[in-house]
N, C-alpha and C. Protein backbone atom coordinates (compact mmCIF):
# COMPACT_ATOMS: atom_id res chain seq x y z
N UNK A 1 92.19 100.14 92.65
CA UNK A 1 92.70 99.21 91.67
C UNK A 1 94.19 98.96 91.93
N UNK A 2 94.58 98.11 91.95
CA UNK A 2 96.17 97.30 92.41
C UNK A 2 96.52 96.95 90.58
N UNK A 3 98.27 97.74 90.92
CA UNK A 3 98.45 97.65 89.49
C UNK A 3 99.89 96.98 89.28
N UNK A 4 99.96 95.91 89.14
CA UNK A 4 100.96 94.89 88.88
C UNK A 4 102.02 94.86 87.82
N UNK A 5 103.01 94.65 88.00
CA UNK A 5 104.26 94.66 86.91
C UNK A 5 104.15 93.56 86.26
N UNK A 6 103.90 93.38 84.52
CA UNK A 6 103.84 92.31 83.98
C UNK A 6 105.39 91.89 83.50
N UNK A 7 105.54 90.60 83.81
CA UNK A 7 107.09 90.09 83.24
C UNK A 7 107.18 89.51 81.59
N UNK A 8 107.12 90.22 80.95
CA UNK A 8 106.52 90.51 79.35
C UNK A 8 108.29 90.59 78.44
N UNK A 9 108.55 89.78 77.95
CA UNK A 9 109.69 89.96 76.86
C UNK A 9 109.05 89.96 75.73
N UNK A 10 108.77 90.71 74.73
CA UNK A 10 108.46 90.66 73.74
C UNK A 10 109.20 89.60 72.59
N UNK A 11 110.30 89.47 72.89
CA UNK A 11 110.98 88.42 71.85
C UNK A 11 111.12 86.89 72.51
N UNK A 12 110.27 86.82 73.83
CA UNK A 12 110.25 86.24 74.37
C UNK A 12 111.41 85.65 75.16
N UNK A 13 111.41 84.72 76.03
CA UNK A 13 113.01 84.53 77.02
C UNK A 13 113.76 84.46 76.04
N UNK A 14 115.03 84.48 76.56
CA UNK A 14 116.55 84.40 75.89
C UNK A 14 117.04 82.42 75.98
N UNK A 15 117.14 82.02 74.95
CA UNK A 15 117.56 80.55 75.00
C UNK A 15 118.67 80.60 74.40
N UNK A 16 119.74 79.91 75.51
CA UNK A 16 121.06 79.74 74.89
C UNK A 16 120.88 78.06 74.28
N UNK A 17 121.39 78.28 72.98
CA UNK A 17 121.91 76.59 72.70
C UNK A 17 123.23 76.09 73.46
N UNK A 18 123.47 75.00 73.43
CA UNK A 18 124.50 74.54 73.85
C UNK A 18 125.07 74.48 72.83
N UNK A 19 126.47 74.65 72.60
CA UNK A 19 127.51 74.44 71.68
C UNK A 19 127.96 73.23 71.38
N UNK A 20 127.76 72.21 70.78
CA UNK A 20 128.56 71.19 70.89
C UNK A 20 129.76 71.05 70.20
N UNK A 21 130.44 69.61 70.34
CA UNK A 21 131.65 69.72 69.40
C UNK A 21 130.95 68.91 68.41
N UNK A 22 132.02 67.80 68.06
CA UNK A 22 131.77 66.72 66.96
C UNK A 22 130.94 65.86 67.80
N UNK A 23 129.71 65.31 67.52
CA UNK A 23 129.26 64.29 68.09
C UNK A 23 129.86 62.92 68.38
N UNK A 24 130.58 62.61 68.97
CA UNK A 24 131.25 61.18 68.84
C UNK A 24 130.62 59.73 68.66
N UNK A 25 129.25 60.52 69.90
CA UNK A 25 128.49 59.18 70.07
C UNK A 25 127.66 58.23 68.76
N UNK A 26 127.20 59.62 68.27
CA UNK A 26 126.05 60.05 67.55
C UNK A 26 127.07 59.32 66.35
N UNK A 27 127.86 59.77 65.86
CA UNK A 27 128.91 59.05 64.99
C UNK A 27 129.01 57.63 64.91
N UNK A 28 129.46 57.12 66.03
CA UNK A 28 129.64 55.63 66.18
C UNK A 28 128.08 55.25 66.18
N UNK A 29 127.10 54.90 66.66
CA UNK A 29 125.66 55.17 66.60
C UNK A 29 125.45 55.02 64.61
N UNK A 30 125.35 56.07 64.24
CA UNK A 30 125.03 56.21 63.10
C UNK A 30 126.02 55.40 62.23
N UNK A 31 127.30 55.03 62.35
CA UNK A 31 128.05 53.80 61.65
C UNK A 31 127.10 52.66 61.76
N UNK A 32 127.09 52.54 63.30
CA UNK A 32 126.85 50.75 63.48
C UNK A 32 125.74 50.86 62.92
N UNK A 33 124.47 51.77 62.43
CA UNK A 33 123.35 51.19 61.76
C UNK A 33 123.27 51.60 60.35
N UNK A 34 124.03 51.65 59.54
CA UNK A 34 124.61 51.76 58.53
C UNK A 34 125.61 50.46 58.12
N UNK A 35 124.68 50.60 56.35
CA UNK A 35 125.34 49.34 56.05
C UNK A 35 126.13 49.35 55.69
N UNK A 36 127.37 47.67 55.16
CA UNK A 36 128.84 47.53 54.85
C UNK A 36 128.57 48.51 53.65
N UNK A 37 129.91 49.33 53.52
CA UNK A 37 130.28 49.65 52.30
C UNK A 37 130.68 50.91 52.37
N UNK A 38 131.29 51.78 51.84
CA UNK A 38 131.56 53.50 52.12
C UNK A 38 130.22 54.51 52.76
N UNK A 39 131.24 55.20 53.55
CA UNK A 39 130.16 56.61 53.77
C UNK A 39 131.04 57.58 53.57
N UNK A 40 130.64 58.85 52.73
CA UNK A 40 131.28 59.72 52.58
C UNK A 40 131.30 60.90 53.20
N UNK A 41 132.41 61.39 53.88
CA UNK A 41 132.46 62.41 54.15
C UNK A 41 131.28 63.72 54.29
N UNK A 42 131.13 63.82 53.00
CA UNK A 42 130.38 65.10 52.73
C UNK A 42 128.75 64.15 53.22
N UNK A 43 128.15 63.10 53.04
CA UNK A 43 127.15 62.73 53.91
C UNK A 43 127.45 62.85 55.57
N UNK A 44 127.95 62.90 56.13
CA UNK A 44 128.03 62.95 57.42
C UNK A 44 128.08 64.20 57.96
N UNK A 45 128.66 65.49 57.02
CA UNK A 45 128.63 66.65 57.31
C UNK A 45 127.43 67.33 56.92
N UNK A 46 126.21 66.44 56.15
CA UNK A 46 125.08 66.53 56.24
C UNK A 46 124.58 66.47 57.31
N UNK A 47 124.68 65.41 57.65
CA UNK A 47 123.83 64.77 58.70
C UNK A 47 123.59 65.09 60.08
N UNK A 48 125.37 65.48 59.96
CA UNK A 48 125.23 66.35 61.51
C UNK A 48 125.51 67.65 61.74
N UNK A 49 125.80 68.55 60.61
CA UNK A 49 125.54 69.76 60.22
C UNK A 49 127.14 70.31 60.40
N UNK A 50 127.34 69.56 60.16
CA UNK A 50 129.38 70.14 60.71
C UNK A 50 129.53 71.14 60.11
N UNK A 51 130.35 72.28 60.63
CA UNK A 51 131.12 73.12 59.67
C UNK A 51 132.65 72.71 59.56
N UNK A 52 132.91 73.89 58.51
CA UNK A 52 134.38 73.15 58.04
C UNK A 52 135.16 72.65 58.70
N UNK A 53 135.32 73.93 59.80
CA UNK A 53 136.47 73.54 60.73
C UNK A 53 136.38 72.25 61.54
N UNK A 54 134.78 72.18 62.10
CA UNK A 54 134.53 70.65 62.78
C UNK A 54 134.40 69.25 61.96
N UNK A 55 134.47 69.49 60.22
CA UNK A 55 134.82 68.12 59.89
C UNK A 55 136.22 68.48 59.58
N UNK A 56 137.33 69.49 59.62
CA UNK A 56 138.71 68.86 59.83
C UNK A 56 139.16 68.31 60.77
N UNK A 57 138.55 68.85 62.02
CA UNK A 57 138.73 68.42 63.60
C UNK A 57 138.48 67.01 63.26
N UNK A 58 137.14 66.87 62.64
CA UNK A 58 137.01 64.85 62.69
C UNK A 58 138.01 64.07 62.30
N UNK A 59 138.18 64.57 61.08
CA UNK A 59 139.13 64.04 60.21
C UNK A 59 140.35 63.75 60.59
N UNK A 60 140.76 64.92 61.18
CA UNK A 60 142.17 64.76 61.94
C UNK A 60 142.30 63.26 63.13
N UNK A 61 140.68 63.84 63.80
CA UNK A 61 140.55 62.61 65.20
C UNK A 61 140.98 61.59 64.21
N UNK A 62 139.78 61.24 62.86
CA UNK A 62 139.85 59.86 62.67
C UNK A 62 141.31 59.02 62.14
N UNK A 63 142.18 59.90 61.88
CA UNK A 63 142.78 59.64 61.65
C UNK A 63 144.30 59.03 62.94
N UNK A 64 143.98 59.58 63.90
CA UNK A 64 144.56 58.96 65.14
C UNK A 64 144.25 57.62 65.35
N UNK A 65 144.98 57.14 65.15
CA UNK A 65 144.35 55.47 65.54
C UNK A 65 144.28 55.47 66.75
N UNK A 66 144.93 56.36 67.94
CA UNK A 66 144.56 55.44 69.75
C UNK A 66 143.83 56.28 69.86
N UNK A 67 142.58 57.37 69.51
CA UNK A 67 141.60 58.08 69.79
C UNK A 67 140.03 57.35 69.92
N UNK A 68 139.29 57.38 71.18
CA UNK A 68 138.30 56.96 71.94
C UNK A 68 137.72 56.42 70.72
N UNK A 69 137.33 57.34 70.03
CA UNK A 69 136.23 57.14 68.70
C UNK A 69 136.90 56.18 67.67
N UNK A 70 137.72 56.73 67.34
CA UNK A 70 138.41 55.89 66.60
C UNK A 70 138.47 54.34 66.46
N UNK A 71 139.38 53.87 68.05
CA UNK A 71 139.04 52.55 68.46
C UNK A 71 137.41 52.09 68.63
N UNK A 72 136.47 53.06 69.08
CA UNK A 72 134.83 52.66 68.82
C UNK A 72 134.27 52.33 67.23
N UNK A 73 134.80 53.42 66.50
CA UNK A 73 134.53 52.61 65.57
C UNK A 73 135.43 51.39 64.86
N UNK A 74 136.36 51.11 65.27
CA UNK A 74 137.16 49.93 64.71
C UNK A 74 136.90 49.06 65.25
N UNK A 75 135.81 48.75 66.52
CA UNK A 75 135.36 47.68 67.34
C UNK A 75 134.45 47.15 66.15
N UNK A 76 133.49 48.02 65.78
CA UNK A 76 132.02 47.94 64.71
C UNK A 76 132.57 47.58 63.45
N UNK A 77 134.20 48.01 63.29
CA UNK A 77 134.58 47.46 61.76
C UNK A 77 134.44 48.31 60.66
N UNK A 78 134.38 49.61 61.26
CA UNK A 78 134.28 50.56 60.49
C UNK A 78 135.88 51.53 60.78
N UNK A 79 136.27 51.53 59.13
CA UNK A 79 137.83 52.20 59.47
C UNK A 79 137.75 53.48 58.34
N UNK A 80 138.76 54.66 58.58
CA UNK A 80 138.38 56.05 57.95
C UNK A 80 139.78 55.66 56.54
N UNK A 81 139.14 56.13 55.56
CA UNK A 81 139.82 55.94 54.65
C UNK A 81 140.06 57.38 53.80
N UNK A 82 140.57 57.58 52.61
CA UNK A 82 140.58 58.69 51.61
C UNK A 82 141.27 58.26 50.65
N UNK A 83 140.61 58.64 49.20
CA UNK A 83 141.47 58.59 47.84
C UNK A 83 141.75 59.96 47.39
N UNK A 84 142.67 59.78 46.54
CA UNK A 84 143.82 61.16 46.11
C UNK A 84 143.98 62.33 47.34
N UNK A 85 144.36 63.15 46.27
CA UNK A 85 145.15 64.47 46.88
C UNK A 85 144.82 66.04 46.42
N UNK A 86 144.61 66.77 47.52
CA UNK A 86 144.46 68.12 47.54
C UNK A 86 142.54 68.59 47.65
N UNK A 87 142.50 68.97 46.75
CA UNK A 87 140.86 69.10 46.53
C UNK A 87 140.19 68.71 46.18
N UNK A 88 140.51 67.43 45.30
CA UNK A 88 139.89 66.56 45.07
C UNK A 88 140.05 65.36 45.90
N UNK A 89 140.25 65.02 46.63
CA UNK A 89 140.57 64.01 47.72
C UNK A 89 139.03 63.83 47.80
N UNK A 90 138.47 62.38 48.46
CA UNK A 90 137.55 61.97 49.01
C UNK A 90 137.55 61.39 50.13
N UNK A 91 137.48 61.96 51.12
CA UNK A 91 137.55 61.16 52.45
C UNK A 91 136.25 60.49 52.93
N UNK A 92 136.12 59.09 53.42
CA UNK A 92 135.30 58.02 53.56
C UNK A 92 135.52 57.32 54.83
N UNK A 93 134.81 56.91 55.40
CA UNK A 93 134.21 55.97 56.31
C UNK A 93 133.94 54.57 55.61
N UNK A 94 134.71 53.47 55.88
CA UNK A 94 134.20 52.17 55.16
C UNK A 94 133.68 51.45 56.59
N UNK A 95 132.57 50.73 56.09
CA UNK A 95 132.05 49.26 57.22
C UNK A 95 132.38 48.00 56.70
N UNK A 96 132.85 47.03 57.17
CA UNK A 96 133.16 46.02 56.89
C UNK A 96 132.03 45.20 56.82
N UNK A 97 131.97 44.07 56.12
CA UNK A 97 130.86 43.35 55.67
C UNK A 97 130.87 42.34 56.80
């Protein structure tokens, strides 16, 4: 009888995710099919599962006006906005009609 080594992981292979950052594409994408009028913040950090630190990172981008994304979405007519201050602030995404 011939007795063979089985290649057996019980937790099965090891899968790394890839890390991403902020989706940029996926961002501009999800503006342009979205209609005129606000998107808020806290929907988008739904949507694409951001944590804190990666929707300040956005926030910060969107707020650069000569940043890739930025100008992508100001092509589509979509510009980053916010009302008040501190913790109550609302930061928004508007589309133009």
């Amino acid at each position: 009888m011939l007795v063979q080594d089985w290649a057996f992981e019980p937790d099965g292979p090891k899968v790394r995710l890839k890390r991403s950052g902020i989706p940029h594409e996926r961002l501009v994408t999800f503006m342009a099919n979205r209609n005129p009028g606000r998107t808020y913040m806290n929907l988008i950090d739904r949507e694409f599962s951001l944590k804190p630190q990666q929707r300040k990172d956005l926030q910060k981008l969107l707020r650069d006006e000569n940043h890739g994304t930025t100008l992508a979405l100001r092509s589509i007519g979509v510009t980053y906005g916010s009302e008040g201050k501190g913790r109550g602030a609302k930061s928004f995404l508007v589309k133009a009609a």
